[in-house]
PDB file of N, CA and C in Angstrom:
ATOM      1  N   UNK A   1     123.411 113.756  74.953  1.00  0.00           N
ATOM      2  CA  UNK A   1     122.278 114.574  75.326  1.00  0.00           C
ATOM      3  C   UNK A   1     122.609 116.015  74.996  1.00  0.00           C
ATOM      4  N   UNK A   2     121.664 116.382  74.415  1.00  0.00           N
ATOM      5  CA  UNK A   2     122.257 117.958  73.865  1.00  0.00           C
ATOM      6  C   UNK A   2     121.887 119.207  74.577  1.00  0.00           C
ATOM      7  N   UNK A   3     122.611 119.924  74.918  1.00  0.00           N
ATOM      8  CA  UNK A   3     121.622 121.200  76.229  1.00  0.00           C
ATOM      9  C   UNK A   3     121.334 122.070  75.259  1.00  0.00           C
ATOM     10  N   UNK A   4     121.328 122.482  73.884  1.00  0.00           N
ATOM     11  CA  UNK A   4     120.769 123.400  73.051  1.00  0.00           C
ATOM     12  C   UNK A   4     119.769 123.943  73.300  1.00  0.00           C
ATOM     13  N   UNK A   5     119.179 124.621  72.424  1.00  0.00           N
ATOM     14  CA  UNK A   5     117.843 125.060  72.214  1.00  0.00           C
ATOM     15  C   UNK A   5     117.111 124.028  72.186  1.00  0.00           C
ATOM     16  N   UNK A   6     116.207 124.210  72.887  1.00  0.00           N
ATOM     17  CA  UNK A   6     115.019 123.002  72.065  1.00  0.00           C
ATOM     18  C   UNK A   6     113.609 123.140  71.029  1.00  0.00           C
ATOM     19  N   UNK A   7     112.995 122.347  71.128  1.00  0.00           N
ATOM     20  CA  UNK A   7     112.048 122.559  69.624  1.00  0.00           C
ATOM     21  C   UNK A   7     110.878 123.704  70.303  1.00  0.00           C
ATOM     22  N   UNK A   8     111.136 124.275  71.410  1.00  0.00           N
ATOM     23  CA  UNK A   8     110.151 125.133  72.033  1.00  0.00           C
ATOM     24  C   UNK A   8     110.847 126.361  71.729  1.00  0.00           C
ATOM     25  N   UNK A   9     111.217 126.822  70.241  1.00  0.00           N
ATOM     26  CA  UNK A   9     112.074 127.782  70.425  1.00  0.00           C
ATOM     27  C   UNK A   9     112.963 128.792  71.255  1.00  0.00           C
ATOM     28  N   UNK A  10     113.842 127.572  71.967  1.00  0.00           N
ATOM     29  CA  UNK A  10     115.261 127.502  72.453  1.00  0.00           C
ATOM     30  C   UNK A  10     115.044 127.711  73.814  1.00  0.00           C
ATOM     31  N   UNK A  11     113.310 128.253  74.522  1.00  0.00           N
ATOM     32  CA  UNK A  11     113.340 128.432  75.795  1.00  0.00           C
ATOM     33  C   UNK A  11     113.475 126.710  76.661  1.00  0.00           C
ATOM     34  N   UNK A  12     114.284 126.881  77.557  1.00  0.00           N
ATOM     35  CA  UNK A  12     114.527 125.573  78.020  1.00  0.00           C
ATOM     36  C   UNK A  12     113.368 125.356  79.728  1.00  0.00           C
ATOM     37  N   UNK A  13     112.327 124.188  79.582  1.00  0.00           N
ATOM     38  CA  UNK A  13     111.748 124.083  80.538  1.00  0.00           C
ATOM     39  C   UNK A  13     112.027 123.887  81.949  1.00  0.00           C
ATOM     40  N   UNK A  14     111.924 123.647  82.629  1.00  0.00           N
ATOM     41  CA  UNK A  14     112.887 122.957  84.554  1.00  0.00           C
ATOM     42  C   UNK A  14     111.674 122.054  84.120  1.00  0.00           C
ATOM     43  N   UNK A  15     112.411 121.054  84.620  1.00  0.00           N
ATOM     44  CA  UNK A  15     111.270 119.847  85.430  1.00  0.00           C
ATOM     45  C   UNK A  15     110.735 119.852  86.653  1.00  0.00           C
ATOM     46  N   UNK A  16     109.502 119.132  86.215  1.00  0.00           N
ATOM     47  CA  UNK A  16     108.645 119.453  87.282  1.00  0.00           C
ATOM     48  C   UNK A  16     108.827 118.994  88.710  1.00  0.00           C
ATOM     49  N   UNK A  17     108.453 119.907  89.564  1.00  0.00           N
ATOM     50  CA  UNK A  17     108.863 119.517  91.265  1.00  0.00           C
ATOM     51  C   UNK A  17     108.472 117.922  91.235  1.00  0.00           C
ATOM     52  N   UNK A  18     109.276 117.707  92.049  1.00  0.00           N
ATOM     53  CA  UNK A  18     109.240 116.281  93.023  1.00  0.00           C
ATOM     54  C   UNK A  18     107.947 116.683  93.987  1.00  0.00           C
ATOM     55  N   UNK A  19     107.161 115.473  93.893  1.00  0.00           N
ATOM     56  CA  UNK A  19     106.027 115.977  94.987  1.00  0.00           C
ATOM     57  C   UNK A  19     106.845 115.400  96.296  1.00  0.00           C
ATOM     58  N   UNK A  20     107.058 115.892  96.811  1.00  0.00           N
ATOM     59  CA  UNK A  20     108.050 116.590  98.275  1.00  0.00           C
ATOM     60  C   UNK A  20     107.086 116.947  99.687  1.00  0.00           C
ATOM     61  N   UNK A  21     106.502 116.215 100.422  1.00  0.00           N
ATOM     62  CA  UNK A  21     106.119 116.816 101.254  1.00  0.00           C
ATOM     63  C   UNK A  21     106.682 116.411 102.765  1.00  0.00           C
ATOM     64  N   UNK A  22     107.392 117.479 103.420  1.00  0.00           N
ATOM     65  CA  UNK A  22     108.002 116.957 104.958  1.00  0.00           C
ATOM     66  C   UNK A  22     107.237 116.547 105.689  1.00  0.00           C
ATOM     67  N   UNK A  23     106.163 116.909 105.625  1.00  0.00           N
ATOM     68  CA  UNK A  23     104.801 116.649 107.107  1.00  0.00           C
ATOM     69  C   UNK A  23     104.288 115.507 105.985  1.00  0.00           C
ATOM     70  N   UNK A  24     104.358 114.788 104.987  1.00  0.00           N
ATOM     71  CA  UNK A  24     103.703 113.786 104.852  1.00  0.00           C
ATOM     72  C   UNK A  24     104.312 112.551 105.624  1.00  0.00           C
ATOM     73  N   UNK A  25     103.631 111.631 106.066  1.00  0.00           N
ATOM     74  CA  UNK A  25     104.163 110.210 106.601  1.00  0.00           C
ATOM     75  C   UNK A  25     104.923 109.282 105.394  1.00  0.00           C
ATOM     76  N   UNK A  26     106.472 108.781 105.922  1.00  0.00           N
ATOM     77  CA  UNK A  26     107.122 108.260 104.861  1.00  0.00           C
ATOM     78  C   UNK A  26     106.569 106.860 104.474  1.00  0.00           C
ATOM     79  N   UNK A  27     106.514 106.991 103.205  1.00  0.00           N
ATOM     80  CA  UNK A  27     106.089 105.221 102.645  1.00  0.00           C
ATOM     81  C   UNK A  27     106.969 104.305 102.224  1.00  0.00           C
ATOM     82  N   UNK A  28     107.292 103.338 103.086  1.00  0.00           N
ATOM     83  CA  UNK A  28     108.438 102.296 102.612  1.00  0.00           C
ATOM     84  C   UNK A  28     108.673 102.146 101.931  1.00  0.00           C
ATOM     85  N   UNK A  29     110.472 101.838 100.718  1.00  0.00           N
ATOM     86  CA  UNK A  29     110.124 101.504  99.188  1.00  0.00           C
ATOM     87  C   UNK A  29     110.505 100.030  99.244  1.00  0.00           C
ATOM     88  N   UNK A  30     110.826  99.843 100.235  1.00  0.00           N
ATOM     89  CA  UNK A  30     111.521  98.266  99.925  1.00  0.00           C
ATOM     90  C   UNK A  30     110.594  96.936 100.431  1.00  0.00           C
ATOM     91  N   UNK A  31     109.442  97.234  99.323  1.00  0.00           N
ATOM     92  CA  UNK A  31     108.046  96.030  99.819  1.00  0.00           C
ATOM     93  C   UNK A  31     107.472  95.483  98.968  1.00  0.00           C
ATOM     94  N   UNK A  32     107.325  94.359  99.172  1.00  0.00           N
ATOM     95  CA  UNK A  32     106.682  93.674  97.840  1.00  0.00           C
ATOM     96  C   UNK A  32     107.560  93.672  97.003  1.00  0.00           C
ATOM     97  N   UNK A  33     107.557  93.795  95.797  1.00  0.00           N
ATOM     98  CA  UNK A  33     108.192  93.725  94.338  1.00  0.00           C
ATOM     99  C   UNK A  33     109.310  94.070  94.739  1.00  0.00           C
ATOM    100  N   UNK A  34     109.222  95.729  94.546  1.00  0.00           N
ATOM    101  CA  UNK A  34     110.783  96.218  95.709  1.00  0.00           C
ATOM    102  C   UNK A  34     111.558  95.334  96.336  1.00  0.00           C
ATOM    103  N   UNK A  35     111.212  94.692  97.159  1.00  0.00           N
ATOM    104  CA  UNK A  35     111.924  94.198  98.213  1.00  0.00           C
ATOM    105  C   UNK A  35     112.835  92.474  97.464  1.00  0.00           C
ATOM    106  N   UNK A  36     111.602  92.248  96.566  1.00  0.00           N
ATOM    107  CA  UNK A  36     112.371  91.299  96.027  1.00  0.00           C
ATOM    108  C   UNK A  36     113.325  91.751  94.908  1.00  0.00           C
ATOM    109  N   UNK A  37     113.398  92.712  94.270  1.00  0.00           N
ATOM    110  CA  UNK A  37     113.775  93.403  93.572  1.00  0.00           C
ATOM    111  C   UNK A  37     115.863  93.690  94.004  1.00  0.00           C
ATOM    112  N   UNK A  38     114.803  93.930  95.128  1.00  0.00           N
ATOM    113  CA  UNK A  38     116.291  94.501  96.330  1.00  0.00           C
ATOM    114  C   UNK A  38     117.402  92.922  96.811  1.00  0.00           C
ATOM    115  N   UNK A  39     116.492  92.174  96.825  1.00  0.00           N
ATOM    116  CA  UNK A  39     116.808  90.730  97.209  1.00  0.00           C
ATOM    117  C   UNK A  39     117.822  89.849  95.939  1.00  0.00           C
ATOM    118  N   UNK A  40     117.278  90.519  94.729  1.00  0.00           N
ATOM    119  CA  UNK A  40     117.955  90.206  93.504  1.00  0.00           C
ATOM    120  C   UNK A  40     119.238  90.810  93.342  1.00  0.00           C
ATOM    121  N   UNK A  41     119.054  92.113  93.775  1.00  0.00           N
ATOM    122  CA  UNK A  41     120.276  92.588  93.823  1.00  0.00           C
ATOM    123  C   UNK A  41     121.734  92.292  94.479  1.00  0.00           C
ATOM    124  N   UNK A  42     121.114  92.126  95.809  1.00  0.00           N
ATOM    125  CA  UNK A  42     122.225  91.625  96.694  1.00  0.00           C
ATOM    126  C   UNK A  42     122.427  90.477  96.567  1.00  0.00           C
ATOM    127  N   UNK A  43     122.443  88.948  95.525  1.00  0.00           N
ATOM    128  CA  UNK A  43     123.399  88.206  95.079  1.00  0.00           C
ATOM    129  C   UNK A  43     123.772  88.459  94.463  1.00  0.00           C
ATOM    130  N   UNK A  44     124.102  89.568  93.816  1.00  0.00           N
ATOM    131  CA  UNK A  44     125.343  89.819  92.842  1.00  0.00           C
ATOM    132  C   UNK A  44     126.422  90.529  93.269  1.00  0.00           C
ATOM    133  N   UNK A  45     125.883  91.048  94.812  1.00  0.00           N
ATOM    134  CA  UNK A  45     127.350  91.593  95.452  1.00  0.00           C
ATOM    135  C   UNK A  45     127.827  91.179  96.909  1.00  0.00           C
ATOM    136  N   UNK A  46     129.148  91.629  96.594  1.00  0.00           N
ATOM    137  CA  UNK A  46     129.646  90.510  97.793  1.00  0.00           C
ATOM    138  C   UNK A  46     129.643  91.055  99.226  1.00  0.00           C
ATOM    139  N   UNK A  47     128.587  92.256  99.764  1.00  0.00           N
ATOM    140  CA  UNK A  47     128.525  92.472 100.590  1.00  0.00           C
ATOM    141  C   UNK A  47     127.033  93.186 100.502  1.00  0.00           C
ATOM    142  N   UNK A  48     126.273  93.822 101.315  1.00  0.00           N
ATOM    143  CA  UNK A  48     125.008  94.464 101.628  1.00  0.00           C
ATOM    144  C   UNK A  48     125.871  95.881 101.037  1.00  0.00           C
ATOM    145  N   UNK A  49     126.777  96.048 101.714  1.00  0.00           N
ATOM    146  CA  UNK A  49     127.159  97.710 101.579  1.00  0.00           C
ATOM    147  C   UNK A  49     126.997  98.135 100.037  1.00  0.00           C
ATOM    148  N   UNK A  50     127.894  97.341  99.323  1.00  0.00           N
ATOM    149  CA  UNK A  50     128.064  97.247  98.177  1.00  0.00           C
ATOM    150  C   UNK A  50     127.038  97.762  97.547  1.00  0.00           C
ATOM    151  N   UNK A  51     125.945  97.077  97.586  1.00  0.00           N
ATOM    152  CA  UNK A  51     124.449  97.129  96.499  1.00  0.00           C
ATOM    153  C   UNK A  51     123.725  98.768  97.149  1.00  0.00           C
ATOM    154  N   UNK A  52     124.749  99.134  97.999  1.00  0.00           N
ATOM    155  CA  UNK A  52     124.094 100.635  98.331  1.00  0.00           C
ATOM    156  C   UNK A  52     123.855 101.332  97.037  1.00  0.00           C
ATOM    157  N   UNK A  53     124.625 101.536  96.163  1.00  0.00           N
ATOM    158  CA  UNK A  53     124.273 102.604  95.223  1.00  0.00           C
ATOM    159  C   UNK A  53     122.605 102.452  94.140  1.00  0.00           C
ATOM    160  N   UNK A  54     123.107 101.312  94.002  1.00  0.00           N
ATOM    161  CA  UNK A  54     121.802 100.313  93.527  1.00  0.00           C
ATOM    162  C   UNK A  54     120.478 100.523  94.030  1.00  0.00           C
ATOM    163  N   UNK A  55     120.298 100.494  95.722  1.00  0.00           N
ATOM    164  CA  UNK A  55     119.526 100.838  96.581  1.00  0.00           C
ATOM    165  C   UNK A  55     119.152 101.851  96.400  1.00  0.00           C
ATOM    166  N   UNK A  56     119.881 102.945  96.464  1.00  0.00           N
ATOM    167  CA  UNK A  56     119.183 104.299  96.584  1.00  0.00           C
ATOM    168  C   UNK A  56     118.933 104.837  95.253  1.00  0.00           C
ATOM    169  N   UNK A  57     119.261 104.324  94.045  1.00  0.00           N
ATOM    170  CA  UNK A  57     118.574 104.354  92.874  1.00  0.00           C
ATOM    171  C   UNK A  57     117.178 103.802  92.806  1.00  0.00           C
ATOM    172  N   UNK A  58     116.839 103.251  93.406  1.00  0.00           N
ATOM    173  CA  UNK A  58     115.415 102.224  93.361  1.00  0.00           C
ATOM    174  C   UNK A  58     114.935 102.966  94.610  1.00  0.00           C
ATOM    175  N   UNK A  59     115.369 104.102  95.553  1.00  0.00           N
ATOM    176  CA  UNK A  59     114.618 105.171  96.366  1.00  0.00           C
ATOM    177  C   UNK A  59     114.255 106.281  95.646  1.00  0.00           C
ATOM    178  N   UNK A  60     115.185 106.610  94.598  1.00  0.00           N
ATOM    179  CA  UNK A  60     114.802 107.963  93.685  1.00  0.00           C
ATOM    180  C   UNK A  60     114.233 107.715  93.296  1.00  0.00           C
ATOM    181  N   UNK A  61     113.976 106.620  92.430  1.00  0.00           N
ATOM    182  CA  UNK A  61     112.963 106.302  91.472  1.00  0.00           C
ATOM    183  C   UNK A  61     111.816 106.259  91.923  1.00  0.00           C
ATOM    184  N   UNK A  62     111.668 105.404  92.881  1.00  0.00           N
ATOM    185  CA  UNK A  62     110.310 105.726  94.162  1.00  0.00           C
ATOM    186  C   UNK A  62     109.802 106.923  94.215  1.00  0.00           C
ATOM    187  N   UNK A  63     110.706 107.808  94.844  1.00  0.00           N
ATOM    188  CA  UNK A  63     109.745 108.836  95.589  1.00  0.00           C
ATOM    189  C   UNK A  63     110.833 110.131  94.898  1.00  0.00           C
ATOM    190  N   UNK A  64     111.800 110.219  93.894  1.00  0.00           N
ATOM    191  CA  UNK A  64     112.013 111.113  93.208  1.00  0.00           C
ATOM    192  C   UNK A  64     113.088 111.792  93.400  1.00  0.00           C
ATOM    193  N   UNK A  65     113.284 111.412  95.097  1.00  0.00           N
ATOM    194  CA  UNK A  65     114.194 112.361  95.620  1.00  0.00           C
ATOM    195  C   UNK A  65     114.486 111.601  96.853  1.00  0.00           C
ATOM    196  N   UNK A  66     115.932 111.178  97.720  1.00  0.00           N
ATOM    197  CA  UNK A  66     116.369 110.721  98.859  1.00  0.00           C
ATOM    198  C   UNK A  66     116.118 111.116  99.980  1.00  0.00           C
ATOM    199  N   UNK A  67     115.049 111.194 100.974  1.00  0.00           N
ATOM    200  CA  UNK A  67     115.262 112.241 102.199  1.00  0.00           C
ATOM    201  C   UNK A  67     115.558 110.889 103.079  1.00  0.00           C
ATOM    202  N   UNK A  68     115.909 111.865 104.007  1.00  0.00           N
ATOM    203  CA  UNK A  68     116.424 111.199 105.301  1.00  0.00           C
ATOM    204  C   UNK A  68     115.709 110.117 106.106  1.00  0.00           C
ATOM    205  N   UNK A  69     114.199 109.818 105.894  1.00  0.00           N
ATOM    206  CA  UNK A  69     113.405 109.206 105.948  1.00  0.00           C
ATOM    207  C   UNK A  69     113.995 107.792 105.059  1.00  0.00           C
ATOM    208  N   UNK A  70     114.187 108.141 104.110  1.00  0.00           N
ATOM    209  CA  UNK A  70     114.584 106.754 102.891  1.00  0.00           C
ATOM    210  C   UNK A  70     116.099 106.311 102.895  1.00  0.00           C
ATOM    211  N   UNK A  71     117.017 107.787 103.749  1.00  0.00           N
ATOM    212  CA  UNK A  71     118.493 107.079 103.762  1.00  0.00           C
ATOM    213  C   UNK A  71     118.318 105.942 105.325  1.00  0.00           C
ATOM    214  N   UNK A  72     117.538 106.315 106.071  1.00  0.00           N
ATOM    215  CA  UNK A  72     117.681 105.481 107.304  1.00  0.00           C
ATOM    216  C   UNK A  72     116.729 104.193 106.881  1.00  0.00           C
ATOM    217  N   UNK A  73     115.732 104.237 105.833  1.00  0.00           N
ATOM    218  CA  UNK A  73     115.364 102.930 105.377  1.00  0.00           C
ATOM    219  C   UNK A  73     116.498 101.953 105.128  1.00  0.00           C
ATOM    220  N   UNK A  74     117.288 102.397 103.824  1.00  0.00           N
ATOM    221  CA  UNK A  74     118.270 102.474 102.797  1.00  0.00           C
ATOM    222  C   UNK A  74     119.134 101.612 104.054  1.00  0.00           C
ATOM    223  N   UNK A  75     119.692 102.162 105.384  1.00  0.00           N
ATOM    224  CA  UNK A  75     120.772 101.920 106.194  1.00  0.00           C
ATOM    225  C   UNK A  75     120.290 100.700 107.101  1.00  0.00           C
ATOM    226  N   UNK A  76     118.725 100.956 107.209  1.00  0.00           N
ATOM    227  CA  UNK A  76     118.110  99.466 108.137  1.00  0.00           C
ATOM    228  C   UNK A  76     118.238  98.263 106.829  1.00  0.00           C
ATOM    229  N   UNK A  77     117.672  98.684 105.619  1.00  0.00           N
ATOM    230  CA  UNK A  77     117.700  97.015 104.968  1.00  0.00           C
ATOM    231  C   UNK A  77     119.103  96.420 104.827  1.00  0.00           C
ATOM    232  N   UNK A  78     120.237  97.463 104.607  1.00  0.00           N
ATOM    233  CA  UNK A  78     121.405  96.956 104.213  1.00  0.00           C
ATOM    234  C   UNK A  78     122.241  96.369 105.378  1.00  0.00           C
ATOM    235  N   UNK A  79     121.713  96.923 106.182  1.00  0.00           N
ATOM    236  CA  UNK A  79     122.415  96.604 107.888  1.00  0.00           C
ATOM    237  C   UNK A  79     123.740  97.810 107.762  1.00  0.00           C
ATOM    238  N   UNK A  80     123.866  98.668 107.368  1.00  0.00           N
ATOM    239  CA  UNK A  80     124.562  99.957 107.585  1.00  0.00           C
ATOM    240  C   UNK A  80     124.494 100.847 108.205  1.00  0.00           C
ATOM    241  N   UNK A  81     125.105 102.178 108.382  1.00  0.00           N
ATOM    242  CA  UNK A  81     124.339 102.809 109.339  1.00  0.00           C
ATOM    243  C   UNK A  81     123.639 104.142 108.344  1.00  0.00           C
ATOM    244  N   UNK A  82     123.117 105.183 108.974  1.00  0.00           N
ATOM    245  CA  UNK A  82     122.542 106.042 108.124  1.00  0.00           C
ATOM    246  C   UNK A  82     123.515 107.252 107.972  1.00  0.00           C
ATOM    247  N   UNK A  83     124.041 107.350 109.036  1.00  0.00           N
ATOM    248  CA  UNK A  83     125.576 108.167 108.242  1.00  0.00           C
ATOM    249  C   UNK A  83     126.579 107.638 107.153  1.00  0.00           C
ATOM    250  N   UNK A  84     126.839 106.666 106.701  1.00  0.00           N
ATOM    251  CA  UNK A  84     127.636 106.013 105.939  1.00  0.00           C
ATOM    252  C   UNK A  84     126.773 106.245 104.690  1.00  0.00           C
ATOM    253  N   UNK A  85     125.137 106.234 104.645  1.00  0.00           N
ATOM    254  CA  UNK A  85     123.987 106.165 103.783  1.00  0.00           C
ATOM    255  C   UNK A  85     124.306 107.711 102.920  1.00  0.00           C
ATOM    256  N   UNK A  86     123.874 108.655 104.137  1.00  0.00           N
ATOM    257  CA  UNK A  86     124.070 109.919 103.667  1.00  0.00           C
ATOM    258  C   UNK A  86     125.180 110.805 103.520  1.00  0.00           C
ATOM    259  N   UNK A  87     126.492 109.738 103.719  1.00  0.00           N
ATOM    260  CA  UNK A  87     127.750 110.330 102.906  1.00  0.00           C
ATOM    261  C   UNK A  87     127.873 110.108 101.687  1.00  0.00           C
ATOM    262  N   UNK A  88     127.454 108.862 101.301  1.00  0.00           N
ATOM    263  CA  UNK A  88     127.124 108.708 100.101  1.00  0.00           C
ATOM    264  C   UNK A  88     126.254 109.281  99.008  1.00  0.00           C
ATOM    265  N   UNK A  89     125.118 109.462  99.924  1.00  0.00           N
ATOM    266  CA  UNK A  89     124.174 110.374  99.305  1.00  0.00           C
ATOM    267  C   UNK A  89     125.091 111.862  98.793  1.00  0.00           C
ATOM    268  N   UNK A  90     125.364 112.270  99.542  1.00  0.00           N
ATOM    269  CA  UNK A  90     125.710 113.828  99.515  1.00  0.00           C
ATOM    270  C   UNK A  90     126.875 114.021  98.902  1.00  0.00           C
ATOM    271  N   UNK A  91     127.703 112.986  98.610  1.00  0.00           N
ATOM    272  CA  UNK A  91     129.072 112.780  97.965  1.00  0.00           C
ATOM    273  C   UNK A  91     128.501 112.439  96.345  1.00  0.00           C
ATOM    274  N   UNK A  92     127.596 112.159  95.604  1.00  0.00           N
ATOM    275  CA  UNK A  92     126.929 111.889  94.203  1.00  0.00           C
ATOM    276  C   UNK A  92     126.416 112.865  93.942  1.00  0.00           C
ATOM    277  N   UNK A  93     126.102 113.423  93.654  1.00  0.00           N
ATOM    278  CA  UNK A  93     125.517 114.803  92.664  1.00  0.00           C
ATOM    279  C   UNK A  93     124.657 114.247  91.488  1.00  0.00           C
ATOM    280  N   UNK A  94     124.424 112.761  91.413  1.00  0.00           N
ATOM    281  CA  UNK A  94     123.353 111.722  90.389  1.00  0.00           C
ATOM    282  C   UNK A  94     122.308 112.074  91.613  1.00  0.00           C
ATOM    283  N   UNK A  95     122.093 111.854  93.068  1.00  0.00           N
ATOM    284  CA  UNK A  95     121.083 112.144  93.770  1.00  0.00           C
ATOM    285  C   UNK A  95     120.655 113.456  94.496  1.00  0.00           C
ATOM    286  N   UNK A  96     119.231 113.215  94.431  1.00  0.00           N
ATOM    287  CA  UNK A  96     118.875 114.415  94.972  1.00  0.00           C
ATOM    288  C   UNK A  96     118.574 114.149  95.904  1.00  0.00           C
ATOM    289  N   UNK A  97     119.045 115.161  97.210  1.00  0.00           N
ATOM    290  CA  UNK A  97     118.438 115.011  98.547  1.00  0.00           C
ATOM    291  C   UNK A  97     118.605 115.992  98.802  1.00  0.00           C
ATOM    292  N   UNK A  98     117.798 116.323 100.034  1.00  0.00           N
ATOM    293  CA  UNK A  98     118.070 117.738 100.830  1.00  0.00           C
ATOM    294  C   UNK A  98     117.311 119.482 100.644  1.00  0.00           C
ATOM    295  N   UNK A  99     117.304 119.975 101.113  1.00  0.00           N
ATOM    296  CA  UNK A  99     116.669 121.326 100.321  1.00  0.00           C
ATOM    297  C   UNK A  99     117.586 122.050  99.032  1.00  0.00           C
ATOM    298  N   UNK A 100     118.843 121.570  98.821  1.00  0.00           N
ATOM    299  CA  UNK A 100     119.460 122.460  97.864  1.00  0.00           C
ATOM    300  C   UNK A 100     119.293 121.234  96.993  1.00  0.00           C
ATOM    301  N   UNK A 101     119.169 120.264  96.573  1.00  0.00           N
ATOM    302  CA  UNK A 101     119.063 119.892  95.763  1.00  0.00           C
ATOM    303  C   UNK A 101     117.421 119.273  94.973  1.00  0.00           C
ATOM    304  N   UNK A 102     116.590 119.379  96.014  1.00  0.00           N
ATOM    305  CA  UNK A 102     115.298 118.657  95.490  1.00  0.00           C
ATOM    306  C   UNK A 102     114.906 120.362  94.518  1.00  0.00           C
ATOM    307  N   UNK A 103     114.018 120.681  93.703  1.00  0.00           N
ATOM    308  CA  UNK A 103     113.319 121.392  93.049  1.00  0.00           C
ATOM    309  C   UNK A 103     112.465 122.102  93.900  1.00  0.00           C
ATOM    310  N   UNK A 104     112.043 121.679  95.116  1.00  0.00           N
ATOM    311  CA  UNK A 104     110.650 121.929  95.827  1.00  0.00           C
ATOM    312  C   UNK A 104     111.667 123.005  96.566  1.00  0.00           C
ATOM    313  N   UNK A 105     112.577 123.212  96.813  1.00  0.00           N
ATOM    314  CA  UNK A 105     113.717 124.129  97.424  1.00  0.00           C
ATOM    315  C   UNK A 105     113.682 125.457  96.794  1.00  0.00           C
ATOM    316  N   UNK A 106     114.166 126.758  98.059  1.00  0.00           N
ATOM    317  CA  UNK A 106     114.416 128.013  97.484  1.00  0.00           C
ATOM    318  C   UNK A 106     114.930 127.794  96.280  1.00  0.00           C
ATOM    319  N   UNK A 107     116.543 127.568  96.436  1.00  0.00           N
ATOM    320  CA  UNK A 107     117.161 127.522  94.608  1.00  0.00           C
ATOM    321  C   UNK A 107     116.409 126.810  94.022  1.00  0.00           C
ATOM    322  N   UNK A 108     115.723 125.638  93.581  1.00  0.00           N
ATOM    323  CA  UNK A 108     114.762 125.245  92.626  1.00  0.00           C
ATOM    324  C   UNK A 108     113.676 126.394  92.650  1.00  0.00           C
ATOM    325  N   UNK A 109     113.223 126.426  93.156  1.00  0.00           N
ATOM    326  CA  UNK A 109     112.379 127.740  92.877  1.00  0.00           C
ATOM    327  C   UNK A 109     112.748 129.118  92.329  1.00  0.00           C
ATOM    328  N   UNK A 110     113.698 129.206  92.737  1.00  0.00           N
ATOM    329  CA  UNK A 110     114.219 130.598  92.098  1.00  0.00           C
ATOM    330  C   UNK A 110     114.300 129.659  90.415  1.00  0.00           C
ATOM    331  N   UNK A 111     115.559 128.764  90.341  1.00  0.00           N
ATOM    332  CA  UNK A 111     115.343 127.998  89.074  1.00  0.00           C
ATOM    333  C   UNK A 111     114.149 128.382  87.820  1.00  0.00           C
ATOM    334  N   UNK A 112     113.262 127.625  88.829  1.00  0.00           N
ATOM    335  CA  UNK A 112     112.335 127.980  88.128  1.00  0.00           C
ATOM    336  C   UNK A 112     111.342 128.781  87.647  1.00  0.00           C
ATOM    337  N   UNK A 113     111.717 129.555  88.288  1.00  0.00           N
ATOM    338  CA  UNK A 113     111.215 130.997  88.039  1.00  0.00           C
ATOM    339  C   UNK A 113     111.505 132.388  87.199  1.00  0.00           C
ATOM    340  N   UNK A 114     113.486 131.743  87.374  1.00  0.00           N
ATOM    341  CA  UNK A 114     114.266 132.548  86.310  1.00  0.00           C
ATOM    342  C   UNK A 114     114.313 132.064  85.170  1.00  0.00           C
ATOM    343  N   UNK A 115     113.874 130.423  85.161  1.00  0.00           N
ATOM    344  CA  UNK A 115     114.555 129.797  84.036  1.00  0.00           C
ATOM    345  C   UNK A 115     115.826 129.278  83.637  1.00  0.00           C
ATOM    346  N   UNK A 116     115.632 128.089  83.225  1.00  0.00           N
ATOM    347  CA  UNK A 116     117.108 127.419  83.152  1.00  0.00           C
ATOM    348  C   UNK A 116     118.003 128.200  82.257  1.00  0.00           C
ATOM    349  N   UNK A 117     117.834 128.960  81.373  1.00  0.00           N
ATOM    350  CA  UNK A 117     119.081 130.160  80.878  1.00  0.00           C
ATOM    351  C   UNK A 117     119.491 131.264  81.976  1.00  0.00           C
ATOM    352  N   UNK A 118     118.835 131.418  83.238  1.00  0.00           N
ATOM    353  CA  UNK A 118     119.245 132.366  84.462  1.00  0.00           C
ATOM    354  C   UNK A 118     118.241 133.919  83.460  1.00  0.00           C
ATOM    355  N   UNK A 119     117.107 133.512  82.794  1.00  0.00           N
ATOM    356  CA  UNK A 119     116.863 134.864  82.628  1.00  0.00           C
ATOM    357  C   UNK A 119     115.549 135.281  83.058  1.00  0.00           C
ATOM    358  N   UNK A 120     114.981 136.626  83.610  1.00  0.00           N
ATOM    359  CA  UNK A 120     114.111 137.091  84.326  1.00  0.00           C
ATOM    360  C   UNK A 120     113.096 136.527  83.710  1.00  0.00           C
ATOM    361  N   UNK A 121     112.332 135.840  84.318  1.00  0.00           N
ATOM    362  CA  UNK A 121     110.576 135.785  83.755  1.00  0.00           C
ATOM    363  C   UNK A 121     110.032 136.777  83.396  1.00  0.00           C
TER     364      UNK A 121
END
């Protein structure tokens, strides 16, 4: 993957916010399809814990970004707890959770405002 310039002469875009809302009501990801999805997963490993990483890949993908809402999902389907969930979480730098890491955050905002080269708009 190349961080160069790109074909937008070399200005580099941010991606777009995660639609992120705290006061929205959380929507389950592990239902229907999901859930069997999730069900597929865990015969291939030899414990629930295990298929955690797996899990919370199929939460990002969902909803874009991990909140605490989806690590205590994440910790009820696996039978784990939600601290063990969100050490994990916060120990990967592949996920986003939290205000410093989602986009919808001060530093994403500043981000995006300065631009991914750090230069003034």
């Amino acid at each position: 993957m190349s961080h160069g310039p790109s074909a937008s002469g070399g200005a580099l875009i941010a991606a777009a916010p995660h639609s992120r809302h705290d006061d929205a009501p959380y929507v389950p990801v592990f239902t229907g399809e999901r859930r069997v999805e999730l069900d597929a997963i865990l015969t291939r490993y030899p414990s629930t814990q295990a298929a955690l990483l797996p899990a919370l890949w199929m939460v990002q993908d969902a909803h874009g970004w991990v909140s605490e809402a989806a690590m205590e999902e994440v910790a009820q389907v696996l039978s784990i707890t939600a601290a063990y969930v969100k050490g994990v979480v916060s120990f990967y730098t592949m996920y986003h959770w939290g205000s410093s890491t989602c986009p919808d955050s001060l530093p994403g905002a500043i981000w995006r405002r300065r631009g991914a080269a750090g230069h003034a708009a």
